[in-house]
Protein backbone atom coordinates (compact mmCIF):
# COMPACT_ATOMS: atom_id res chain seq x y z
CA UNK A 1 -8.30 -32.09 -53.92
CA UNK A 2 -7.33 -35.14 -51.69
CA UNK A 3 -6.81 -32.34 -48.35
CA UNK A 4 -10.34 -31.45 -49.24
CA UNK A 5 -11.42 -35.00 -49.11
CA UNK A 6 -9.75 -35.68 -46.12
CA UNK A 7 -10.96 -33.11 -44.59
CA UNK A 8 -14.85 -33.73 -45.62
CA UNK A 9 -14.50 -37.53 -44.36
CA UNK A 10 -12.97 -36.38 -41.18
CA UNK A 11 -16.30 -34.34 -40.36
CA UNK A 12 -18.65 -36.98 -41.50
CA UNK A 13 -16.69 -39.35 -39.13
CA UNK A 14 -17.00 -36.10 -35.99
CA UNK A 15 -20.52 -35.11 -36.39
CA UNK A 16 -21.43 -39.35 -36.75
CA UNK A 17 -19.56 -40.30 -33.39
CA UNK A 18 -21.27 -36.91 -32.36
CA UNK A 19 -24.17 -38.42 -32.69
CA UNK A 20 -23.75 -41.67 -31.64
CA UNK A 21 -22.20 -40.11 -28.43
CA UNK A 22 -25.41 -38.05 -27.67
CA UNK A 23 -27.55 -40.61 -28.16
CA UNK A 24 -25.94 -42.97 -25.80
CA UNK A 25 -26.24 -39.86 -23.64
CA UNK A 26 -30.08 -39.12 -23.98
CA UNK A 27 -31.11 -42.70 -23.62
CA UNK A 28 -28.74 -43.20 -20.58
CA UNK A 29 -30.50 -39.98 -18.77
CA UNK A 30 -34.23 -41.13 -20.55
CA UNK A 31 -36.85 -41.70 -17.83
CA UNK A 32 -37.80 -45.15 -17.50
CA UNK A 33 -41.12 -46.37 -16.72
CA UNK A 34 -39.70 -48.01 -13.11
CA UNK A 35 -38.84 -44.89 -12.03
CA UNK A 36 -41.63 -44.38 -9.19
CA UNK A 37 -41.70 -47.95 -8.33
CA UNK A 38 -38.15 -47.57 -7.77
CA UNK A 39 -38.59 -44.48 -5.53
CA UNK A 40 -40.93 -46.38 -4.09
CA UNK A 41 -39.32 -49.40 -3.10
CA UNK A 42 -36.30 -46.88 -1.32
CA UNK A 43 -39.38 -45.25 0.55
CA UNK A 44 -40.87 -48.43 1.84
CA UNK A 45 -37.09 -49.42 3.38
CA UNK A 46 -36.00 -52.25 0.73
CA UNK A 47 -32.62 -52.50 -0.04
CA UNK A 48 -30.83 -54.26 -2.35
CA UNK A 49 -27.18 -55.60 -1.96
CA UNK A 50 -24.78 -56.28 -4.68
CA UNK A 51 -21.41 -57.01 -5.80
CA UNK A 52 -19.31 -55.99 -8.71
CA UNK A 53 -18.57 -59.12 -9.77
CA UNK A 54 -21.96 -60.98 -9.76
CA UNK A 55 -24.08 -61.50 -12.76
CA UNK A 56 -27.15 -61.85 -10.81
CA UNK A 57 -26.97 -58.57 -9.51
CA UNK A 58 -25.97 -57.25 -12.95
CA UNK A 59 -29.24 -59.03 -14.35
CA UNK A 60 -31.01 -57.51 -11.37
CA UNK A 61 -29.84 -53.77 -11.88
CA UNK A 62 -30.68 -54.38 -16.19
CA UNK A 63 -34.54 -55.57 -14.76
CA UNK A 64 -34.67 -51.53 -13.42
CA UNK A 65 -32.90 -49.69 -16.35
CA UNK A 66 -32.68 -46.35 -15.79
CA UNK A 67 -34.37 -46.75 -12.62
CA UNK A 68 -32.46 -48.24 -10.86
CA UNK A 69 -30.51 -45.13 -9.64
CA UNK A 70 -33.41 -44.55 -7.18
CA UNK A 71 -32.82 -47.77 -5.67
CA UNK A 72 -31.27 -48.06 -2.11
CA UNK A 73 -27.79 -50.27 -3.54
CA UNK A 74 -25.56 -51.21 -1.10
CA UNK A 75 -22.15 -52.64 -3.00
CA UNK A 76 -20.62 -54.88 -0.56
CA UNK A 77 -17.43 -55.67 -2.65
CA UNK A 78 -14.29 -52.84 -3.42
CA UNK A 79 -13.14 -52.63 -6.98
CA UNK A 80 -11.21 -55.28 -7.95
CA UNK A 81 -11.94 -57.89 -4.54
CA UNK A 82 -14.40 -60.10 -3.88
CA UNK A 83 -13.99 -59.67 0.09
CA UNK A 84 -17.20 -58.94 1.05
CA UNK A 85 -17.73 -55.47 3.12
CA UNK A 86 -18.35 -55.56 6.63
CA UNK A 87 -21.81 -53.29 6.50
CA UNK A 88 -23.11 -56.47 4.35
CA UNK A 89 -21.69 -58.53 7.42
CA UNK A 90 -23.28 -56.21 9.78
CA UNK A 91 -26.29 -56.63 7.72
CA UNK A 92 -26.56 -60.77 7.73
CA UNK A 93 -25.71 -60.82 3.76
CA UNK A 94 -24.69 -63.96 2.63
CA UNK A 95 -24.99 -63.96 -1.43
CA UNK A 96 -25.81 -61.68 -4.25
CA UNK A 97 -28.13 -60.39 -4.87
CA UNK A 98 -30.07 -60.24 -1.85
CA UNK A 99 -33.14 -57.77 -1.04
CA UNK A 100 -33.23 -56.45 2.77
CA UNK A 101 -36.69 -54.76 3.87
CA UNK A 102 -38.21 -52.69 6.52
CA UNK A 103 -39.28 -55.57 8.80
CA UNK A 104 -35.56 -57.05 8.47
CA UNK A 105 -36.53 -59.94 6.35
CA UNK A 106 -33.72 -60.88 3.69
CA UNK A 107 -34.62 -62.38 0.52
CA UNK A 108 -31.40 -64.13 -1.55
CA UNK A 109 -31.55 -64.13 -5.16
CA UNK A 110 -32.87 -62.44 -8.20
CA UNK A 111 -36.23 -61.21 -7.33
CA UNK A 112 -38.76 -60.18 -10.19
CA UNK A 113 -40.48 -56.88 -10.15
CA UNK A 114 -43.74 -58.57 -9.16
CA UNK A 115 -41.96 -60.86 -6.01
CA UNK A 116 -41.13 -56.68 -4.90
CA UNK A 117 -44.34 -55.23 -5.25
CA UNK A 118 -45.65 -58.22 -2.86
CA UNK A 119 -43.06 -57.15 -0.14
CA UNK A 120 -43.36 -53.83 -0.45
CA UNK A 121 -47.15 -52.28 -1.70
CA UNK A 122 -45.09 -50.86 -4.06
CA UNK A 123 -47.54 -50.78 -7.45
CA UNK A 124 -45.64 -51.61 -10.68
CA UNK A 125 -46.69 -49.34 -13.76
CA UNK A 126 -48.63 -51.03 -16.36
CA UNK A 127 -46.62 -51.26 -19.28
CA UNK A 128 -47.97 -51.65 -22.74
């Protein structure tokens, strides 16, 4: 009786974590509503340079979700340094985040959606 317990509490606990795994995997791969004014933005030349280690980038990369894999991102630190890379040298970065476009103009900082669209033409989806 207790093997057959076991045994039934041991699938309950599989088939939840199951669950819980592919979950976290549909919503990861979900298409977000940024996703063309993401490809957009890459299109139109703007870049945006990061680091590992800074918040402001991670509160910049959260702003695109799911999006934000079509997004020109240049990391400019290796794992586990905060020596910046030479191509964000090259580039004239100074801090994180910053926002490079076509015309070479470099805009430090977190940058709302909006702030992009201005630089860019890029239209932001309407979202309800």
């Amino acid at each position: 009786m207790i093997q057959k317990t076991t045994l039934y509490f041991f699938l309950l606990i599989f088939f939840v974590v199951g669950g819980l795994v592919g979950l976290a995997i549909y919503k990861s791969m979900a298409p977000s509503p940024y996703d063309d004014f993401a490809r957009c933005l890459t299109e139109k030349g703007a870049s945006m340079y990061g680091a590992w280690w800074c918040p402001h980038c991670t509160n910049q990369k959260v702003l695109f979700g799911n999006a934000f894999q079509y997004l020109n991102y240049i990391e400019c630190s290796k794992p586990g340094s905060k020596d910046t890379l030479p191509i964000c040298i090259d580039d004239g970065i100074k801090s994180f985040p910053a926002w490079k476009f076509n015309d070479g103009t470099i805009l430090s900082g977190e940058q709302t959606l909006d702030v992009l669209s201005a630089r860019t033409s890029c239209d932001l989806p309407v979202i309800e």
